[in-house]
C-alpha atoms as a PDB file:
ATOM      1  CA  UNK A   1       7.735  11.130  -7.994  1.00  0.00           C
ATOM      2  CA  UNK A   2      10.653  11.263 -10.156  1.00  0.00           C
ATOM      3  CA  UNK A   3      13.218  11.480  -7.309  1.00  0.00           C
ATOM      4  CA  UNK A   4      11.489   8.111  -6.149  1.00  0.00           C
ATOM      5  CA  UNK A   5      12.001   6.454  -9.687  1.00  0.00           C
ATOM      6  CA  UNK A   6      15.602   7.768  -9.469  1.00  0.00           C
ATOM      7  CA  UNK A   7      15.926   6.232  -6.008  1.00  0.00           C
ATOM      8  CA  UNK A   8      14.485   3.191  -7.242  1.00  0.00           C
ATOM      9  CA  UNK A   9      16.827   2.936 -10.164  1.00  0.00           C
ATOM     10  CA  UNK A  10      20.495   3.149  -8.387  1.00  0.00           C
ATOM     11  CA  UNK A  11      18.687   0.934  -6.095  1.00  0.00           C
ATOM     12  CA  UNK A  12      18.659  -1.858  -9.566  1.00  0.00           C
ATOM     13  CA  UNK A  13      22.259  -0.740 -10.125  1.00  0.00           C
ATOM     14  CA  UNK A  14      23.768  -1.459  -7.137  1.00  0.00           C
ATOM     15  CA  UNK A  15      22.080  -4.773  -7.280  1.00  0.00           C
ATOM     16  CA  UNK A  16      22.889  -5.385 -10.916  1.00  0.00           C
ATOM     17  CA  UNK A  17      26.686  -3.988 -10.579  1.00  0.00           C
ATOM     18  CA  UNK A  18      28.257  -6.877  -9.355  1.00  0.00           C
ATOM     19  CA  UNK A  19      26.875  -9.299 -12.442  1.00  0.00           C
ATOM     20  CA  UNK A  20      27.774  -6.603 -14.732  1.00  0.00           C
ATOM     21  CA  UNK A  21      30.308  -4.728 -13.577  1.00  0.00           C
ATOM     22  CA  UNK A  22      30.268  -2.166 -16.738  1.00  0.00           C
ATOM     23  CA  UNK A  23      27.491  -0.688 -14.458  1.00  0.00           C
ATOM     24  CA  UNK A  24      30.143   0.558 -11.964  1.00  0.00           C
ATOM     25  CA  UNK A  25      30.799   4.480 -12.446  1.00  0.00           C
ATOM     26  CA  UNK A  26      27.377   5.051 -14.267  1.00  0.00           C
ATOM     27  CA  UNK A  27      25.019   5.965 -11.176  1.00  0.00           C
ATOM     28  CA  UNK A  28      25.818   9.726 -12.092  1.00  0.00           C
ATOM     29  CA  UNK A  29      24.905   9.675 -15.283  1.00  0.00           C
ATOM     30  CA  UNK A  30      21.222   7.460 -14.633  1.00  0.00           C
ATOM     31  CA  UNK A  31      21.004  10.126 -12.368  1.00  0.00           C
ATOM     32  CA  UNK A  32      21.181  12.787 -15.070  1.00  0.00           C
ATOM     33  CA  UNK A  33      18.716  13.483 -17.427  1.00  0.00           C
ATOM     34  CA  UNK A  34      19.793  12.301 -21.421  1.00  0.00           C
ATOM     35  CA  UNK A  35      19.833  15.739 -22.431  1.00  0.00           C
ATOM     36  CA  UNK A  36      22.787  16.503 -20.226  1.00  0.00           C
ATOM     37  CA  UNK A  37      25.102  13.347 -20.685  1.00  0.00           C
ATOM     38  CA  UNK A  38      28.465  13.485 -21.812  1.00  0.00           C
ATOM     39  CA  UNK A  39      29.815  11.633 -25.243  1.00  0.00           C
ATOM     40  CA  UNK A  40      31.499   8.897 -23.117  1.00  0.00           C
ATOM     41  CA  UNK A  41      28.011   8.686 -20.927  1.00  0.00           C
ATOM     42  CA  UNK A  42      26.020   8.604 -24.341  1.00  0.00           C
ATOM     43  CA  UNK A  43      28.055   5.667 -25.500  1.00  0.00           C
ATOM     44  CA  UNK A  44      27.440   3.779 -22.209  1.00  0.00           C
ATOM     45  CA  UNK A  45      23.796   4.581 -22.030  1.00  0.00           C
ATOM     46  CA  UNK A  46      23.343   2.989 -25.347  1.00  0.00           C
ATOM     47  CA  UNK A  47      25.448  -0.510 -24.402  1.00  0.00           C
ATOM     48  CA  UNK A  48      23.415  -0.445 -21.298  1.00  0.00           C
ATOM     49  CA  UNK A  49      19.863  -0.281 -23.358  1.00  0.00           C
ATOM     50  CA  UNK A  50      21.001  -3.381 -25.786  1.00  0.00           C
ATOM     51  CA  UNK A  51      22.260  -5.251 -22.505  1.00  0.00           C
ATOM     52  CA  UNK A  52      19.021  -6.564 -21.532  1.00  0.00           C
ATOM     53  CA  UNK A  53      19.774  -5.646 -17.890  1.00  0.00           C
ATOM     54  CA  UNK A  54      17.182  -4.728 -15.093  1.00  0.00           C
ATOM     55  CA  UNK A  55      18.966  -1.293 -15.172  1.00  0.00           C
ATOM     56  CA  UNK A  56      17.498  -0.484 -18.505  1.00  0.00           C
ATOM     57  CA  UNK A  57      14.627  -1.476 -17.802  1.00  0.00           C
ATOM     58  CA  UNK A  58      14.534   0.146 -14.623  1.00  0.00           C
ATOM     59  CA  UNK A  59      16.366   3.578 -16.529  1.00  0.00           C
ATOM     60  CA  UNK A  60      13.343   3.796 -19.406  1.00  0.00           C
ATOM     61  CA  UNK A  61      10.864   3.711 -16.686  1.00  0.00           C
ATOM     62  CA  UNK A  62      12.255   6.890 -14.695  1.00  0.00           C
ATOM     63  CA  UNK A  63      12.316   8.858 -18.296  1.00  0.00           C
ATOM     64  CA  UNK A  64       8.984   7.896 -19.427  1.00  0.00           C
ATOM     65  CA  UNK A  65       7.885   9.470 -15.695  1.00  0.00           C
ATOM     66  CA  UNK A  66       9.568  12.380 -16.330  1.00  0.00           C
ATOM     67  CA  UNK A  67       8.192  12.993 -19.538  1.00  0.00           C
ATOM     68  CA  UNK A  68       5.085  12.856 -17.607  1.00  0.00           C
ATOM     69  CA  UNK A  69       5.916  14.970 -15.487  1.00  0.00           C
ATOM     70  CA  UNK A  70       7.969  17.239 -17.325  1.00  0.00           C
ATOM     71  CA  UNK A  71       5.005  19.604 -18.602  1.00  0.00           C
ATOM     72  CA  UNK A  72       4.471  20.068 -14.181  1.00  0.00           C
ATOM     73  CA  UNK A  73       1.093  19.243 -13.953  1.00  0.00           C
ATOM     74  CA  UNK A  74      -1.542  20.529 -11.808  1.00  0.00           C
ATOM     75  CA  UNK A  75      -1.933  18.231  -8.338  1.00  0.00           C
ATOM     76  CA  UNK A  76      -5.547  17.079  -9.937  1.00  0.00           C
ATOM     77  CA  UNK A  77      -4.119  16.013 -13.097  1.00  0.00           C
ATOM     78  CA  UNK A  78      -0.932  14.698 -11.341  1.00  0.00           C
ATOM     79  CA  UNK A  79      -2.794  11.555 -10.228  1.00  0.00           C
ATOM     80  CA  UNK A  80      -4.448  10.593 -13.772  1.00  0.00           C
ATOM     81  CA  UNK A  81      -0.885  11.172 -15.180  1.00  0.00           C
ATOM     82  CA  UNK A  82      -0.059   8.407 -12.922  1.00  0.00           C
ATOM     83  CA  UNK A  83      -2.508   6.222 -13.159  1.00  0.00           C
ATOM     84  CA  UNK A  84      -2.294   6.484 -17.145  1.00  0.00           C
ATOM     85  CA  UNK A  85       1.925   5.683 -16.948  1.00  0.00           C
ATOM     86  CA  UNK A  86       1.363   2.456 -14.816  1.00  0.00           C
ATOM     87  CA  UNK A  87      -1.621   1.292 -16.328  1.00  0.00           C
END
């Protein structure tokens, strides 16, 4: 599920990249988890969460998944997790 969010968010970058070209360089660190990210990633991260862009947007919606997820569920409760993060 999460590789499908990640998918989904470079998908919003590469869209977004040419009215904001700051976005160019950061698909590796979207990619990444924010516990891994370097200083200079940290500092882009944050511009890109006050930008307002679809990336952001986009970027906070893979985490809160994988916060979901993160615990690894069993299959049965792997659905309701779902279901409870889209509704």
């Amino acid at each position: 599920m999460v590789a499908l969010a990640s998918r989904a968010l470079d998908q919003v970058r590469r869209a977004e990249v040419k009215l904001a070209p700051e976005l160019k360089g950061s698909r590796w660190a979207l990619l990444k988890r924010a516990a891994h990210w370097y200083r200079k990633q940290i500092d882009s991260m944050h511009w890109l969460q006050r930008s307002g862009l679809k990336t952001a947007r986009a970027l906070r919606l893979k985490e809160a998944l994988r916060q979901r997820y993160q615990a690894r569920p069993a299959p049965d409760d792997a659905a309701s997790l779902l279901d409870r993060w889209i509704s």
